[in-house]
C-alpha atoms as a PDB file:
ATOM      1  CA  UNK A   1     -25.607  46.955 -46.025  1.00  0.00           C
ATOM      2  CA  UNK A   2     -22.079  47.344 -47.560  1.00  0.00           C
ATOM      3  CA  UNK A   3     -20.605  50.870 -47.720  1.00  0.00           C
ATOM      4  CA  UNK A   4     -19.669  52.324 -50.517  1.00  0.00           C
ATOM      5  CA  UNK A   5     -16.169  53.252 -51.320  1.00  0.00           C
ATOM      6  CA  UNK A   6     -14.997  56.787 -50.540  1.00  0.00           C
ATOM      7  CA  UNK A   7     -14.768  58.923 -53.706  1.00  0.00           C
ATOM      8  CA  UNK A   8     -12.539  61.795 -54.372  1.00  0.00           C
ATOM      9  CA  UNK A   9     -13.999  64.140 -56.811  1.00  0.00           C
ATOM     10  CA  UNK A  10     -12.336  66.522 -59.582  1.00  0.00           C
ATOM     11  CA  UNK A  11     -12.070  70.438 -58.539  1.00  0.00           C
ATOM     12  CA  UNK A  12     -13.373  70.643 -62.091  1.00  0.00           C
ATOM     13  CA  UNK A  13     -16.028  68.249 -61.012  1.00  0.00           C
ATOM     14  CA  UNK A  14     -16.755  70.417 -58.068  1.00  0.00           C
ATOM     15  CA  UNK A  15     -17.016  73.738 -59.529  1.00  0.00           C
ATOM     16  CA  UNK A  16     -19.208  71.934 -62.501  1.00  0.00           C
ATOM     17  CA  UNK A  17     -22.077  71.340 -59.592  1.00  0.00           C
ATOM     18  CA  UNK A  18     -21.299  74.235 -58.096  1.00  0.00           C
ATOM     19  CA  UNK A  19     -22.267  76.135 -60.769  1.00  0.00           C
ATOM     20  CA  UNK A  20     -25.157  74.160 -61.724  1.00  0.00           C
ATOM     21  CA  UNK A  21     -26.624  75.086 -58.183  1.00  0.00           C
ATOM     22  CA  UNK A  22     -25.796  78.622 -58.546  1.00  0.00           C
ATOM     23  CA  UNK A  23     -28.263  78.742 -61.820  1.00  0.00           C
ATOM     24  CA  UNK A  24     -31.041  77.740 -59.967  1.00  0.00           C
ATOM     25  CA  UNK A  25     -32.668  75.949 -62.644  1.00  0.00           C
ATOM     26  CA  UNK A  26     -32.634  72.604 -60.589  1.00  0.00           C
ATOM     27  CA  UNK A  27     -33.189  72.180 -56.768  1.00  0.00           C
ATOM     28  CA  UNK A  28     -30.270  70.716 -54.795  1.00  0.00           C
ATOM     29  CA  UNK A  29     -32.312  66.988 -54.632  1.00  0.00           C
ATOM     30  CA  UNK A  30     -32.642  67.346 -58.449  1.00  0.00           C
ATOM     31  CA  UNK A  31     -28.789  67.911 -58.751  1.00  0.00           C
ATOM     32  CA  UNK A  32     -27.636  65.413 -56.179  1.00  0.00           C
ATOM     33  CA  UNK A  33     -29.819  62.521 -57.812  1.00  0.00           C
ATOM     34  CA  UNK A  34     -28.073  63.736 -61.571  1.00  0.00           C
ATOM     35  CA  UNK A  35     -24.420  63.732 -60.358  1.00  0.00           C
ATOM     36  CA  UNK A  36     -24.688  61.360 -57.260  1.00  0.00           C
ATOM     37  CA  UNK A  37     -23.505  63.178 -54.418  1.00  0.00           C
ATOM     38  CA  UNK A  38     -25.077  63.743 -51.326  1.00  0.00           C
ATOM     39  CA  UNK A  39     -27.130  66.850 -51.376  1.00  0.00           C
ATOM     40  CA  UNK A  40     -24.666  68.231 -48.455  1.00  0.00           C
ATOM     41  CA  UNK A  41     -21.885  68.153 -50.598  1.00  0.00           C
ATOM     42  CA  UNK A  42     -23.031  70.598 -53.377  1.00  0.00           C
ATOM     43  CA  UNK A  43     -24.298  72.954 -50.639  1.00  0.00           C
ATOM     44  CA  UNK A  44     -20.754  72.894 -49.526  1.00  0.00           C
ATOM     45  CA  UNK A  45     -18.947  73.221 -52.612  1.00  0.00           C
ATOM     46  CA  UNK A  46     -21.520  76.090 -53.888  1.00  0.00           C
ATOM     47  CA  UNK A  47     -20.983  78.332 -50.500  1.00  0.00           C
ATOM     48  CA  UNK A  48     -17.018  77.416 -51.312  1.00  0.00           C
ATOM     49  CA  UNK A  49     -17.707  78.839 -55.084  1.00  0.00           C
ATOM     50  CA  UNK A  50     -19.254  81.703 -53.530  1.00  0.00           C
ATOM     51  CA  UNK A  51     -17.086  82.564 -50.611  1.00  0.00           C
ATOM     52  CA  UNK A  52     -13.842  82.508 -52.847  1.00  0.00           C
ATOM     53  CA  UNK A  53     -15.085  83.968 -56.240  1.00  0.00           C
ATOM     54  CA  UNK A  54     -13.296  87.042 -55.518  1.00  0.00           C
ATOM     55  CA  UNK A  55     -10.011  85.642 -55.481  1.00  0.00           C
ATOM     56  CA  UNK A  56     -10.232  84.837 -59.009  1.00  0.00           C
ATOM     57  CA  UNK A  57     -10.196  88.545 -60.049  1.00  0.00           C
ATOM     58  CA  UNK A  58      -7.795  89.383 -56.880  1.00  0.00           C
ATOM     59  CA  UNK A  59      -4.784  91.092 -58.373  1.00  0.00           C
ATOM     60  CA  UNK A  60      -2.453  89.807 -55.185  1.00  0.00           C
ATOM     61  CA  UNK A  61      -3.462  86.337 -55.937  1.00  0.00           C
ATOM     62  CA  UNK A  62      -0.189  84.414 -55.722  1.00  0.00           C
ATOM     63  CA  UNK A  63       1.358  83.314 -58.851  1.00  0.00           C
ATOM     64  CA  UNK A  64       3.444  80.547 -57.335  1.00  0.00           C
ATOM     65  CA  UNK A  65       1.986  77.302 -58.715  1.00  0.00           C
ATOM     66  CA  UNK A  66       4.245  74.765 -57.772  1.00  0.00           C
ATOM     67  CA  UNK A  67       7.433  74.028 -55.796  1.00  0.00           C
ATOM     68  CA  UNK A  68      10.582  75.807 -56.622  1.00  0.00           C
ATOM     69  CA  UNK A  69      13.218  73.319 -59.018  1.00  0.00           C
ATOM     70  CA  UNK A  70      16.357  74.837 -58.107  1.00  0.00           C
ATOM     71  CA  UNK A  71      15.437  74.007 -54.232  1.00  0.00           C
ATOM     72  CA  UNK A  72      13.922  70.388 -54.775  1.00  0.00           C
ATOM     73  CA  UNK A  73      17.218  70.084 -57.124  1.00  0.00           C
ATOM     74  CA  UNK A  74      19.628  70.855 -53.656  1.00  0.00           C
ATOM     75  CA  UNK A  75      17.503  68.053 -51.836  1.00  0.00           C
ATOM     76  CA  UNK A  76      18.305  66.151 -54.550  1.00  0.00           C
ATOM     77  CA  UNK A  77      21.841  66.597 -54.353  1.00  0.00           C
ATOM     78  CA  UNK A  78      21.997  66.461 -50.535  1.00  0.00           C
ATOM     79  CA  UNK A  79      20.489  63.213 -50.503  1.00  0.00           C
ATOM     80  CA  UNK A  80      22.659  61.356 -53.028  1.00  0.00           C
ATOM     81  CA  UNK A  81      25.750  62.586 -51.198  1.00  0.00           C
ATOM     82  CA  UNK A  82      23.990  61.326 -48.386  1.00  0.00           C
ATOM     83  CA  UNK A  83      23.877  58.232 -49.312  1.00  0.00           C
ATOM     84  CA  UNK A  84      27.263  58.244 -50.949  1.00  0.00           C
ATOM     85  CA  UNK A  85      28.514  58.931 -47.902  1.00  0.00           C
ATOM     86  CA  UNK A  86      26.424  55.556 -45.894  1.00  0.00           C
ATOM     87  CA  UNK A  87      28.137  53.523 -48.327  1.00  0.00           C
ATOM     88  CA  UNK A  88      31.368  54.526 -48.824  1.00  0.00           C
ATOM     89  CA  UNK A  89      31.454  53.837 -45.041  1.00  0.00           C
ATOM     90  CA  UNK A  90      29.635  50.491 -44.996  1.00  0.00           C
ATOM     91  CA  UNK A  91      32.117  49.591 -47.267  1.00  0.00           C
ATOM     92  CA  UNK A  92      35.132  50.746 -45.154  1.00  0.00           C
ATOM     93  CA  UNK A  93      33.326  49.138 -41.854  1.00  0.00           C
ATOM     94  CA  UNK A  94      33.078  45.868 -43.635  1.00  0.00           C
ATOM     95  CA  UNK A  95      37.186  45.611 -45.039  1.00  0.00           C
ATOM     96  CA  UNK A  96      37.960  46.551 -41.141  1.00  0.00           C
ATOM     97  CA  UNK A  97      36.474  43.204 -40.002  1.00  0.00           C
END
């Protein structure tokens, strides 16, 4: 028996089942046979759904969504004079000889 490659599924994806288990109109066989996942996994991903539903309406939810520019910008900078640097000397090393 050959396994089956590992799939990585959409959070969209996720809370889709999710919230097809939370309606209760299908059992948790009926979904996992529909969208084919193991039953397991929409257990998991509904108690997730449940468990952090509040946070949604949380007003101290963080509104950082990605990295800051300005800092990624500095590595940016640090690493081209970086490797400014590494070459200006290999060249310098190499005239020496």
């Amino acid at each position: 028996m050959t396994k089956r490659p590992r799939r990585n599924h959409s959070p969209a994806f996720k809370a889709k089942v999710a919230l097809d288990a939370l309606k209760g109109e299908e059992t948790i066989i009926e979904l996992s046979q529909r969208y084919q996942v193991h039953p397991n996994l929409i257990t998991e991903w509904k108690k997730q759904l449940l468990e952090h539903a509040s946070d949604i309406f949380s007003k101290d939810r963080g509104t950082e969504h990605g990295p800051d520019i300005k800092e990624l910008h500095a590595k940016i900078g640090l690493s081209c004079h970086g490797k400014r640097f590494f070459i200006r000397s290999a060249r310098a090393h190499r005239r020496s000889e």
